[in-house]
C-alpha atoms as a PDB file:
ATOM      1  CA  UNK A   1     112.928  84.211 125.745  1.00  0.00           C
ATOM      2  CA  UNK A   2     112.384  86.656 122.638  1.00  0.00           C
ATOM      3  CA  UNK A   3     108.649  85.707 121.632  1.00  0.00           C
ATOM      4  CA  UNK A   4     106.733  86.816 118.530  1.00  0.00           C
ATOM      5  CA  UNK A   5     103.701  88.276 117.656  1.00  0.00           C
ATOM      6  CA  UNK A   6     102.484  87.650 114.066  1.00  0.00           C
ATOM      7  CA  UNK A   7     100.118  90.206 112.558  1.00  0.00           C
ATOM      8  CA  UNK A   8     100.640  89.650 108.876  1.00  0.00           C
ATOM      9  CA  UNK A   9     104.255  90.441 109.215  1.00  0.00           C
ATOM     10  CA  UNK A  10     106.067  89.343 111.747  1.00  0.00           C
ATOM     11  CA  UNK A  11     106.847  92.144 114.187  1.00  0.00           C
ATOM     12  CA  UNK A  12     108.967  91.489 117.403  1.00  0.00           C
ATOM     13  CA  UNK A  13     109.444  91.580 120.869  1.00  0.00           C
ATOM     14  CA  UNK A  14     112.000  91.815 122.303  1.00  0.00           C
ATOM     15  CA  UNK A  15     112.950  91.136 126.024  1.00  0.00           C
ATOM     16  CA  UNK A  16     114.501  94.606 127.324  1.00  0.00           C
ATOM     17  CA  UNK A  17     117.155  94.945 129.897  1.00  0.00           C
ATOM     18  CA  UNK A  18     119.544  98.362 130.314  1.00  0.00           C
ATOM     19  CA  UNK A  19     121.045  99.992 127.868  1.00  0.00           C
ATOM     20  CA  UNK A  20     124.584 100.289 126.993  1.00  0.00           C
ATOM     21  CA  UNK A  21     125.077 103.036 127.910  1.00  0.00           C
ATOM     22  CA  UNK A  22     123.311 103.005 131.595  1.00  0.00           C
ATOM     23  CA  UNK A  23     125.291  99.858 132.085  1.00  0.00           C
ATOM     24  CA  UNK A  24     128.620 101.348 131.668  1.00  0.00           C
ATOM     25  CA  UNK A  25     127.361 104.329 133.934  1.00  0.00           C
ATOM     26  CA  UNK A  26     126.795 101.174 136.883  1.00  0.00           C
ATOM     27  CA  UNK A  27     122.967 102.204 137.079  1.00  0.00           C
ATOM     28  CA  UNK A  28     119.758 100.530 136.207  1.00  0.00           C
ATOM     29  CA  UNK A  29     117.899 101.717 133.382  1.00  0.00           C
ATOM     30  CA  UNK A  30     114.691 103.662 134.944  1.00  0.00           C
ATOM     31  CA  UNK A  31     111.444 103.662 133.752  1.00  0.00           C
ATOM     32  CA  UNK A  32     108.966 106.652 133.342  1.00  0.00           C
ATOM     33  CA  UNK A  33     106.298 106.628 136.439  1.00  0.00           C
ATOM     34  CA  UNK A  34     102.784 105.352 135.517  1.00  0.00           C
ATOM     35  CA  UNK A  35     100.395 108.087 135.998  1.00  0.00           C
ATOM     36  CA  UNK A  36      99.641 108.141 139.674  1.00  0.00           C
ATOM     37  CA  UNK A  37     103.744 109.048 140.540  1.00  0.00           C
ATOM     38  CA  UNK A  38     104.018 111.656 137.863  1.00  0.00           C
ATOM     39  CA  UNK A  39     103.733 114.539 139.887  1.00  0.00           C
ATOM     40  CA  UNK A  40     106.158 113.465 142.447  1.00  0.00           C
ATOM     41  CA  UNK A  41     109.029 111.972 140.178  1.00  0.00           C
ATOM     42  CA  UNK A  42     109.037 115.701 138.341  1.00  0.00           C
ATOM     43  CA  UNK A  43     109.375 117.466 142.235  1.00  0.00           C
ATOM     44  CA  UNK A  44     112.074 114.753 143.050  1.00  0.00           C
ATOM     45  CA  UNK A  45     114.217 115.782 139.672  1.00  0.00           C
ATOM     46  CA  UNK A  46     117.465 117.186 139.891  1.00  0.00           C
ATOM     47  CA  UNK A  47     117.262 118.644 136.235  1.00  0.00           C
ATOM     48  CA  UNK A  48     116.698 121.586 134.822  1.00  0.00           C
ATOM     49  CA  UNK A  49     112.897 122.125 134.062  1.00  0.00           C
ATOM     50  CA  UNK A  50     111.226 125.321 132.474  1.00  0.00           C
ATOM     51  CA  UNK A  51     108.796 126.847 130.723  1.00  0.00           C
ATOM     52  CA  UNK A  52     109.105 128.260 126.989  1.00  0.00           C
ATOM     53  CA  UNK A  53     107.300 130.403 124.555  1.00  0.00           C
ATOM     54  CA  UNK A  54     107.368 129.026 120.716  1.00  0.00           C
ATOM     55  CA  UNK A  55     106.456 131.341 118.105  1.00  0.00           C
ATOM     56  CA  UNK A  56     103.868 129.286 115.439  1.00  0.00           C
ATOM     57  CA  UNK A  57     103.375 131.270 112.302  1.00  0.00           C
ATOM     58  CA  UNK A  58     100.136 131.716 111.800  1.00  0.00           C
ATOM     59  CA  UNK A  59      99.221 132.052 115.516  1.00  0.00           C
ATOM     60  CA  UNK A  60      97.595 134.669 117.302  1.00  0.00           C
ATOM     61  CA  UNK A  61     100.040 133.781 120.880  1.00  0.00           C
ATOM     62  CA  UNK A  62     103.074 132.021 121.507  1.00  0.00           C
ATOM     63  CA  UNK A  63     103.051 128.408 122.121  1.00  0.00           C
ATOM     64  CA  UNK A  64     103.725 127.567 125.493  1.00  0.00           C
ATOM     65  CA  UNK A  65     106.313 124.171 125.733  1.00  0.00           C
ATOM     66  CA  UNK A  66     108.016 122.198 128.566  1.00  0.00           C
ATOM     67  CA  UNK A  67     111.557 121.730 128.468  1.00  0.00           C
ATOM     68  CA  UNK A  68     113.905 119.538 130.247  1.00  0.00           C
ATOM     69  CA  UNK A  69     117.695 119.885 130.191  1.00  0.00           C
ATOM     70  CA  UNK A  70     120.226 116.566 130.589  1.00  0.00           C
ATOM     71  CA  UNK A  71     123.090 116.690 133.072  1.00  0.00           C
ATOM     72  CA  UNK A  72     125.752 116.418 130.840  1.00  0.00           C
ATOM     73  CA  UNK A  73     128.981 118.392 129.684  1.00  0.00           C
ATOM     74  CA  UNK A  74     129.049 117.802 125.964  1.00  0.00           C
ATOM     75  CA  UNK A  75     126.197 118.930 123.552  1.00  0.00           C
ATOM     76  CA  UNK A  76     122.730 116.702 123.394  1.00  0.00           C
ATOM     77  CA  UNK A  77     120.565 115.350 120.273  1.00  0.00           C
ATOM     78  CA  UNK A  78     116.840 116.656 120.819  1.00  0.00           C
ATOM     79  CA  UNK A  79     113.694 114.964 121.471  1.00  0.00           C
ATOM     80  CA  UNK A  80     110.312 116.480 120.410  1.00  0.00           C
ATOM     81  CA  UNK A  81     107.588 115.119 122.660  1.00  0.00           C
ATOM     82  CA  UNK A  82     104.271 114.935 121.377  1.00  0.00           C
ATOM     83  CA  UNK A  83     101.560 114.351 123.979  1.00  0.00           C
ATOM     84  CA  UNK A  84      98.586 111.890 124.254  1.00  0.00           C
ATOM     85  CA  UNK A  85      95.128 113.154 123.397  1.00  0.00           C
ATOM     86  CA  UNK A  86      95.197 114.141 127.281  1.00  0.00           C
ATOM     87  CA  UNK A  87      96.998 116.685 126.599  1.00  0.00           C
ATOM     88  CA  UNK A  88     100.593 118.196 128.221  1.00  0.00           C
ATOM     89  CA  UNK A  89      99.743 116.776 131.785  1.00  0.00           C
ATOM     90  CA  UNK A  90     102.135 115.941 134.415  1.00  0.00           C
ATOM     91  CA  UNK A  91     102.836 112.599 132.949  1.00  0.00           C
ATOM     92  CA  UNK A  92     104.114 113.794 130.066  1.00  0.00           C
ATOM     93  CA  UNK A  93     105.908 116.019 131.271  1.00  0.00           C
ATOM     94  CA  UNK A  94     107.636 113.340 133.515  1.00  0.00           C
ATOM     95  CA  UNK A  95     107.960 111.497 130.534  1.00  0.00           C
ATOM     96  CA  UNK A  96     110.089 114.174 129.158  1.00  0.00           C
ATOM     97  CA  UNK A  97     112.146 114.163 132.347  1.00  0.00           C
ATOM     98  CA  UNK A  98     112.844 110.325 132.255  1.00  0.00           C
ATOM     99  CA  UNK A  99     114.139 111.413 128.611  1.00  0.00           C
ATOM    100  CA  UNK A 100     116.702 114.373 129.695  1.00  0.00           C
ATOM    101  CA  UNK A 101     117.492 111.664 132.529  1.00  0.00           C
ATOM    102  CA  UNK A 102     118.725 109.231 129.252  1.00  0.00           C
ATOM    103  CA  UNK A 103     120.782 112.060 127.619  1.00  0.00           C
ATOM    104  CA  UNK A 104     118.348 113.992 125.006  1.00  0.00           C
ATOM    105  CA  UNK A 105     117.099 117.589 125.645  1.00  0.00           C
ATOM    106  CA  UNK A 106     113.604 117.344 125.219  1.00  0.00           C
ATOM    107  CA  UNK A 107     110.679 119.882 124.456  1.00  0.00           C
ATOM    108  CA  UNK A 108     107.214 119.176 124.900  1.00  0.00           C
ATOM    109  CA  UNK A 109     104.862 121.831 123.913  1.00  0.00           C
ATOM    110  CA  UNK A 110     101.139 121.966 124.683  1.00  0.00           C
ATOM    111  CA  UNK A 111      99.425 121.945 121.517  1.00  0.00           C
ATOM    112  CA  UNK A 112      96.425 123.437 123.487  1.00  0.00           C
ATOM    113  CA  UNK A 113      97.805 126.746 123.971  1.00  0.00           C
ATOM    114  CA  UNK A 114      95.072 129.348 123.845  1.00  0.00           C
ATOM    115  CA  UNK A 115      92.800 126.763 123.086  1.00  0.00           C
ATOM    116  CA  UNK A 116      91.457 126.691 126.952  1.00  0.00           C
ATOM    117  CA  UNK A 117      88.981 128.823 129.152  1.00  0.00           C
ATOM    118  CA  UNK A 118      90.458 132.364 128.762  1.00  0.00           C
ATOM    119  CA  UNK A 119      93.085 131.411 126.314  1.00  0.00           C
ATOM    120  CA  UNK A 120      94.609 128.711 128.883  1.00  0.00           C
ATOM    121  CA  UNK A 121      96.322 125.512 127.715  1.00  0.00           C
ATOM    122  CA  UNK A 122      95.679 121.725 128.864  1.00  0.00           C
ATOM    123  CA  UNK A 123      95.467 123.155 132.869  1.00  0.00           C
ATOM    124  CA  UNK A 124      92.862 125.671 131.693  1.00  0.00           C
ATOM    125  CA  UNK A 125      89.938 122.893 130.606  1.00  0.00           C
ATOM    126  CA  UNK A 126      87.559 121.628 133.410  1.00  0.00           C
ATOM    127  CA  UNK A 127      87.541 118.007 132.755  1.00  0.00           C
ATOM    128  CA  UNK A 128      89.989 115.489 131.019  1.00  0.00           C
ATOM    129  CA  UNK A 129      86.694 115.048 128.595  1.00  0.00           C
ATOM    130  CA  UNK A 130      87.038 118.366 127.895  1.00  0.00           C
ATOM    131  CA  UNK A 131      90.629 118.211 126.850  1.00  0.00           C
ATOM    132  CA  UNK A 132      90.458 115.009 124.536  1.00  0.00           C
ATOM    133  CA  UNK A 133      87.758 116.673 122.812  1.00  0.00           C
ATOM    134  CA  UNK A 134      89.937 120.293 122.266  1.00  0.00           C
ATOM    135  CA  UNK A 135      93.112 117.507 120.939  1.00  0.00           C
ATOM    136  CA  UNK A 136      90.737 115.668 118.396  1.00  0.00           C
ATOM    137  CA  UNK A 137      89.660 119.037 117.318  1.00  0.00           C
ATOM    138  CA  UNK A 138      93.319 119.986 115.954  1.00  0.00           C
ATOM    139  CA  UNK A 139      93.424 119.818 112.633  1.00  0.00           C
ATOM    140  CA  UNK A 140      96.424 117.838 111.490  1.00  0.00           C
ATOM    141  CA  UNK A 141      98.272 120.757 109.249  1.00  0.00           C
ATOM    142  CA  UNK A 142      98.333 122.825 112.422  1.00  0.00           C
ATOM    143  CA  UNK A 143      99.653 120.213 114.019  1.00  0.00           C
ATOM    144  CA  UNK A 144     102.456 119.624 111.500  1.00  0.00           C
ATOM    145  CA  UNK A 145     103.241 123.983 112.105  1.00  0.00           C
ATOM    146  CA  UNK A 146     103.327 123.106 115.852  1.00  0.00           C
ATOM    147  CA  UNK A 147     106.173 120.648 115.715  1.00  0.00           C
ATOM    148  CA  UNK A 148     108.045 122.108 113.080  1.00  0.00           C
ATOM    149  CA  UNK A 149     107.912 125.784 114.833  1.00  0.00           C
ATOM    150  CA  UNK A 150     109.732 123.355 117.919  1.00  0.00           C
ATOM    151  CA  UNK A 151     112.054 122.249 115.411  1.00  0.00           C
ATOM    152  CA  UNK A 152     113.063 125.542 114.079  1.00  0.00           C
ATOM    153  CA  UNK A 153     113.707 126.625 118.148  1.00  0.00           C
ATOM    154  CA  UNK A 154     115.735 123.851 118.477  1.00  0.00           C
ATOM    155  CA  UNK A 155     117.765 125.210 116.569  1.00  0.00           C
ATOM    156  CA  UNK A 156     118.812 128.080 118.443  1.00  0.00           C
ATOM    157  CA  UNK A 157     119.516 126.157 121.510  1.00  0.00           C
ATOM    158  CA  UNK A 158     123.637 126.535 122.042  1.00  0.00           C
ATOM    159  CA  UNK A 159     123.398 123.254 123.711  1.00  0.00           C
ATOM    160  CA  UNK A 160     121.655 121.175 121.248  1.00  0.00           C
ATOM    161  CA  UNK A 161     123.527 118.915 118.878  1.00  0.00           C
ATOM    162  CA  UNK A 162     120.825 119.515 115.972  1.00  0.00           C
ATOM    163  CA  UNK A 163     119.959 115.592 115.502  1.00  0.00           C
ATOM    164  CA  UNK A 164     116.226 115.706 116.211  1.00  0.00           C
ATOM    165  CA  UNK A 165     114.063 113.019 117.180  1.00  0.00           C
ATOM    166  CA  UNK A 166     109.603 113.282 117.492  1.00  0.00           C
ATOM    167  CA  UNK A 167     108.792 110.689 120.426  1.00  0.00           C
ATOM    168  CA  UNK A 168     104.547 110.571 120.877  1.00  0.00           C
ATOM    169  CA  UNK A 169     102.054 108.741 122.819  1.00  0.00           C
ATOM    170  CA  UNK A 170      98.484 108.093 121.479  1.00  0.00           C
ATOM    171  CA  UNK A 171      97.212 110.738 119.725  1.00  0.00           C
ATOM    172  CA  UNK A 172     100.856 112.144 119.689  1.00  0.00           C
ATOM    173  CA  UNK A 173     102.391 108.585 118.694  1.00  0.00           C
ATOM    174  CA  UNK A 174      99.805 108.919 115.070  1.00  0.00           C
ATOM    175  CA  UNK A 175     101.199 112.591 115.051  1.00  0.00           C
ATOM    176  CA  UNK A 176     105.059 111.375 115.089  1.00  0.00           C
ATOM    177  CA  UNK A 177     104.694 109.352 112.057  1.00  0.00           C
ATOM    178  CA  UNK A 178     102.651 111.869 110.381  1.00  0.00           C
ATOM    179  CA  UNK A 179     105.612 114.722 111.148  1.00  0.00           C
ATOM    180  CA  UNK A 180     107.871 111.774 109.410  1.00  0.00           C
ATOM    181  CA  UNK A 181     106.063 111.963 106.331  1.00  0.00           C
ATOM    182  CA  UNK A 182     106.875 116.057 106.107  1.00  0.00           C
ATOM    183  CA  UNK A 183     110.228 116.395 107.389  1.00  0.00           C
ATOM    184  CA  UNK A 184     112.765 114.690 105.793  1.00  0.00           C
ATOM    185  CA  UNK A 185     115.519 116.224 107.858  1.00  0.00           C
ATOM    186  CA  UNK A 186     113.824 113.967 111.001  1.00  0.00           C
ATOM    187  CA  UNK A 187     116.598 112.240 112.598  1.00  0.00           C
ATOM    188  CA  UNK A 188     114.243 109.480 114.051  1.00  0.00           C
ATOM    189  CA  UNK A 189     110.419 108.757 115.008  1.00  0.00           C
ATOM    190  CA  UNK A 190     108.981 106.649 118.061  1.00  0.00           C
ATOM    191  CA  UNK A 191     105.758 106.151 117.427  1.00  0.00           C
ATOM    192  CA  UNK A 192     103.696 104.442 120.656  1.00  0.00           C
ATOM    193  CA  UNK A 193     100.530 103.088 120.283  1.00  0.00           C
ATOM    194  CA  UNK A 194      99.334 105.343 117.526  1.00  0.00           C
ATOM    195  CA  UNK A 195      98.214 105.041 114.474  1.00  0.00           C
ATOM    196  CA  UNK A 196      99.614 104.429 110.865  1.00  0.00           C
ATOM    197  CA  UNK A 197      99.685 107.446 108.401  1.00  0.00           C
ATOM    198  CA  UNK A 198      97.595 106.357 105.109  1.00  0.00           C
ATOM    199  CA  UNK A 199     100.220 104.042 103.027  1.00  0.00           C
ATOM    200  CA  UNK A 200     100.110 107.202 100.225  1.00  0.00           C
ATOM    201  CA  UNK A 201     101.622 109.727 102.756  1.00  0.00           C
ATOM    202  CA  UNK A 202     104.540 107.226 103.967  1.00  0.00           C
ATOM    203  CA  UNK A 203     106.767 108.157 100.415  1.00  0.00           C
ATOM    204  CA  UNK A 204     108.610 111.279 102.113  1.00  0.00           C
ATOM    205  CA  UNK A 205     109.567 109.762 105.151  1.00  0.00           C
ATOM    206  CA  UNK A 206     113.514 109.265 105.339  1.00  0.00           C
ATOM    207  CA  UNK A 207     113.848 108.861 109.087  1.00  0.00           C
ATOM    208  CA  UNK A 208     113.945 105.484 110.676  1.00  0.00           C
ATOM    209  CA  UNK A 209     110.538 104.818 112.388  1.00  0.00           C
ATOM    210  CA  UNK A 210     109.936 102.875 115.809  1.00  0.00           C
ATOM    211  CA  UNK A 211     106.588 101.863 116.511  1.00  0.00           C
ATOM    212  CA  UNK A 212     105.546 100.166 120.146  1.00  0.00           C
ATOM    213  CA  UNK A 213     101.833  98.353 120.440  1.00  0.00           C
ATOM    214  CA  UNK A 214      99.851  96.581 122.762  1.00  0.00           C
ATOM    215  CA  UNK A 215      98.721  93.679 121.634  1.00  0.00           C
ATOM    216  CA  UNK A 216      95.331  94.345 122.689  1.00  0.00           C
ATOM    217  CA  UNK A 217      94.455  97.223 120.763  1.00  0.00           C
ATOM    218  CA  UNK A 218      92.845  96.518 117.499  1.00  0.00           C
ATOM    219  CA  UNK A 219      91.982 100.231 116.717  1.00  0.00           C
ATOM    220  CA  UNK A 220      95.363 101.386 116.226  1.00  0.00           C
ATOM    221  CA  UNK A 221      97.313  97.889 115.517  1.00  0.00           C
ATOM    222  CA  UNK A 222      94.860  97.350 112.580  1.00  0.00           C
ATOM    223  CA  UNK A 223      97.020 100.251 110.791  1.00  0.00           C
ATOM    224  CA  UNK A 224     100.336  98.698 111.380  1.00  0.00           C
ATOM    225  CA  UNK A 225     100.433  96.085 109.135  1.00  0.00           C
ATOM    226  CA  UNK A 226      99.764  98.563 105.785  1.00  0.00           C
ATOM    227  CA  UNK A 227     102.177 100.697 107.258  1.00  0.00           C
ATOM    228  CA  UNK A 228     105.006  98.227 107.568  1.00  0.00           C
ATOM    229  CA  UNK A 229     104.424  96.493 104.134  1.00  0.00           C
ATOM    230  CA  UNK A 230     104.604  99.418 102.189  1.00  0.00           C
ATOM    231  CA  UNK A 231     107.420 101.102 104.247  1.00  0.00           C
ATOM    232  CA  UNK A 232     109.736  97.838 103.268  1.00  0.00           C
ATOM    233  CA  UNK A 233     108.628  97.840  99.661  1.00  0.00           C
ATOM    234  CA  UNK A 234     109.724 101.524  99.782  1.00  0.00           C
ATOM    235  CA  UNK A 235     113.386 100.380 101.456  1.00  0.00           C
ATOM    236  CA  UNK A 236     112.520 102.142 104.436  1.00  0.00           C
ATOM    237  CA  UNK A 237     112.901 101.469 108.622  1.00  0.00           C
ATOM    238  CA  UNK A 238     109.947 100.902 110.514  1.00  0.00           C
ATOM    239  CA  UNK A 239     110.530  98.683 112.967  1.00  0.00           C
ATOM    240  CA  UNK A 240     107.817  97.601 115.198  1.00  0.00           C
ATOM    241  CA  UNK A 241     106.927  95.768 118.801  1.00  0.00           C
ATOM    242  CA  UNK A 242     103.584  94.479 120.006  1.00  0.00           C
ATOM    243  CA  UNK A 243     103.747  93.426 123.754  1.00  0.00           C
ATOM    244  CA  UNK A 244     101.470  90.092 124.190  1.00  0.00           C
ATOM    245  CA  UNK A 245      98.711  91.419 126.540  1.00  0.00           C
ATOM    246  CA  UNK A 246      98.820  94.997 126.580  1.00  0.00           C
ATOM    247  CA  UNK A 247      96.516  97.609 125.986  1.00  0.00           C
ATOM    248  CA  UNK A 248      96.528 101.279 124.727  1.00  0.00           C
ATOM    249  CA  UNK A 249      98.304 103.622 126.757  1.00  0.00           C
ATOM    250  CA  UNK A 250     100.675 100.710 128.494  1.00  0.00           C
ATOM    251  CA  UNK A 251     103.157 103.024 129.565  1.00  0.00           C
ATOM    252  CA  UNK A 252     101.221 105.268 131.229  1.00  0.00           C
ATOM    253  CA  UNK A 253      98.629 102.753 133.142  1.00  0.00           C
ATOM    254  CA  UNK A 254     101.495 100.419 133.935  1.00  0.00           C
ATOM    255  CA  UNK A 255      99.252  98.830 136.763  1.00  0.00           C
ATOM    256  CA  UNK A 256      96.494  97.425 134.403  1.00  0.00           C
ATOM    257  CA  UNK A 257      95.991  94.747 132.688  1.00  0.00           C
ATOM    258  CA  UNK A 258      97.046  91.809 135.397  1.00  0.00           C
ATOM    259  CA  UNK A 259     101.040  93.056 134.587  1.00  0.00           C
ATOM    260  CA  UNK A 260     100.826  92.797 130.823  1.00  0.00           C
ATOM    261  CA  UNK A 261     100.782  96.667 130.809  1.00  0.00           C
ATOM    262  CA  UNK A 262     104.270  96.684 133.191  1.00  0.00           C
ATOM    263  CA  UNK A 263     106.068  93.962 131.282  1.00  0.00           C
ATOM    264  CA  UNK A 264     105.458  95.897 128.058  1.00  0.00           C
ATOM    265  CA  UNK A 265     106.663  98.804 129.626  1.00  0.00           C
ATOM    266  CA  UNK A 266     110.060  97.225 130.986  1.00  0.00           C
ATOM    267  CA  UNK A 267     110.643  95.986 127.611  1.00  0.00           C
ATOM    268  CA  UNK A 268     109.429  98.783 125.444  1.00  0.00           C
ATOM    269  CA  UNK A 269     111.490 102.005 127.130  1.00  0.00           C
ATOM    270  CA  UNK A 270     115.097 100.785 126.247  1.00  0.00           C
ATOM    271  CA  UNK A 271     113.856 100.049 122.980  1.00  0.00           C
ATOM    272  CA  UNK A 272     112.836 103.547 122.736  1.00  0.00           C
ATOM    273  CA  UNK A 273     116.333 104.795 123.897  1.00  0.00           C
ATOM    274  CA  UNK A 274     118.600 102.500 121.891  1.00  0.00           C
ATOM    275  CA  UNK A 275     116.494 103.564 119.068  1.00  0.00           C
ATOM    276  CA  UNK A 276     117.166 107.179 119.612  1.00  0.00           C
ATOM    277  CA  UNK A 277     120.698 106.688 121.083  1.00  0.00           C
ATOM    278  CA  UNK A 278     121.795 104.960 117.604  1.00  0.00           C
ATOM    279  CA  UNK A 279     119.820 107.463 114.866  1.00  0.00           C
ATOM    280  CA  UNK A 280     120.937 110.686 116.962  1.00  0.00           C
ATOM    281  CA  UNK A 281     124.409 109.958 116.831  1.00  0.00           C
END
């Protein structure tokens, strides 16, 4: 049954089964791990992982980035993956595996490069405390260099298609939409559970927008509605999901919340890759 959730619009959700495309392939669509498998799913993967070096302008060292390859013969749109205010830790990065898995080359740079203990990244920091507090420190402009120094690389990847996509979580999922708003060559932006960019900065964006919620989230669900008024008064996408009884960071805590967190899950990943699959084309 398709049920709705009305927060002064009314924004769907959708009951998700496979893709298209994985159902012509004969195979189930998979979800990402939760947290707790992340570590083994990447050591079980049969793609092509490895480690980069992004040049920022305007940085004293390289950005370090994670990049996973799809197995496939023909050239592949690109996914930018923007990680929660956690940082780039092995969920993410399994995140960005579950991604190649779907067909998309994705990079996922850690935006705390040389930002840790003795110029580390996000393994450098002694406590996950430590790390959210480095990520709120980032000022949003050098965020905006960060991403579009991974855009400019993608470029000069032989295998990449050039149809770019930003996919974040959390603090990344805010930082999406905000990249939206300053690149206008952005094929697409998935936005999950994170905040709306002020209604003044949403005039620039051209790319289609996806947004995924929790229903029980306030905080960031509070911006949504602004958002998603103004971006249809402007004639632009932004299409948008809140999953009855889940809370922030459903996809990665997929045991929580009595199942609500799971069920939004199953329904909200082949949103996410329809959405890409259609606006990468």
């Amino acid at each position: 049954m398709i049920r709705t959730f009305i927060l002064g619009l009314v924004l769907s959700i959708f009951i998700a089964g496979p893709s298209a495309t994985a159902a012509e392939k004969g195979r189930p669509m998979v979800l990402p791990p939760g947290e707790p498998g992340a570590k083994a799913a990447l050591e079980k993967s049969p793609r092509h992982q490895e480690w980069i070096d992004i040049a920022v302008p305007g940085a004293q060292q390289k950005m370090k980035a994670f990049i996973v390859y799809p197995e496939r013969k023909d050239k592949a749109p690109t996914v930018i993956l923007i990680h929660e205010v956690f940082g780039l830790t092995d969920w993410m990065r399994s995140v960005a595996d579950r991604l190649a898995a779907e067909g998309f080359i994705v990079i996922a740079p850690d935006m705390l490069t040389g930002k840790g203990p003795d110029g580390k990244g996000t393994d450098g920091f002694a406590s996950r405390d430590d790390v959210v507090k480095a990520v709120r420190d980032i000022q949003t402009d050098d965020v905006m260099r960060m991403v579009e120094a991974v855009r400019t690389y993608v470029k000069t990847i032989p295998a990449a298609t050039g149809k770019i996509a930003t996919v974040g979580f959390c603090w990344g999922g805010g930082q999406s939409f905000s990249y939206a708003a300053t690149q206008p060559d952005l094929g697409a932006a998935v936005v999950y559970y994170g905040t709306s960019p002020q209604v003044s900065e949403l005039k620039n964006i051209k790319a289609p927008v996806l947004g995924l919620y929790g229903e029980d989230d306030a905080r960031v669900t509070s911006t949504v509605q602004p958002a998603a008024q103004a971006m249809k008064a402007m004639g632009k996408t932004f299409v948008t999901h809140i999953f009855k009884g889940a809370g922030h960071g459903f996809l990665r805590a997929q045991d929580e919340r009595n199942g609500a967190n799971m069920e939004a899950s199953r329904k909200a990943w082949p949103i996410t890759i329809e959405f890409l699959k259609k606006n990468l084309k």
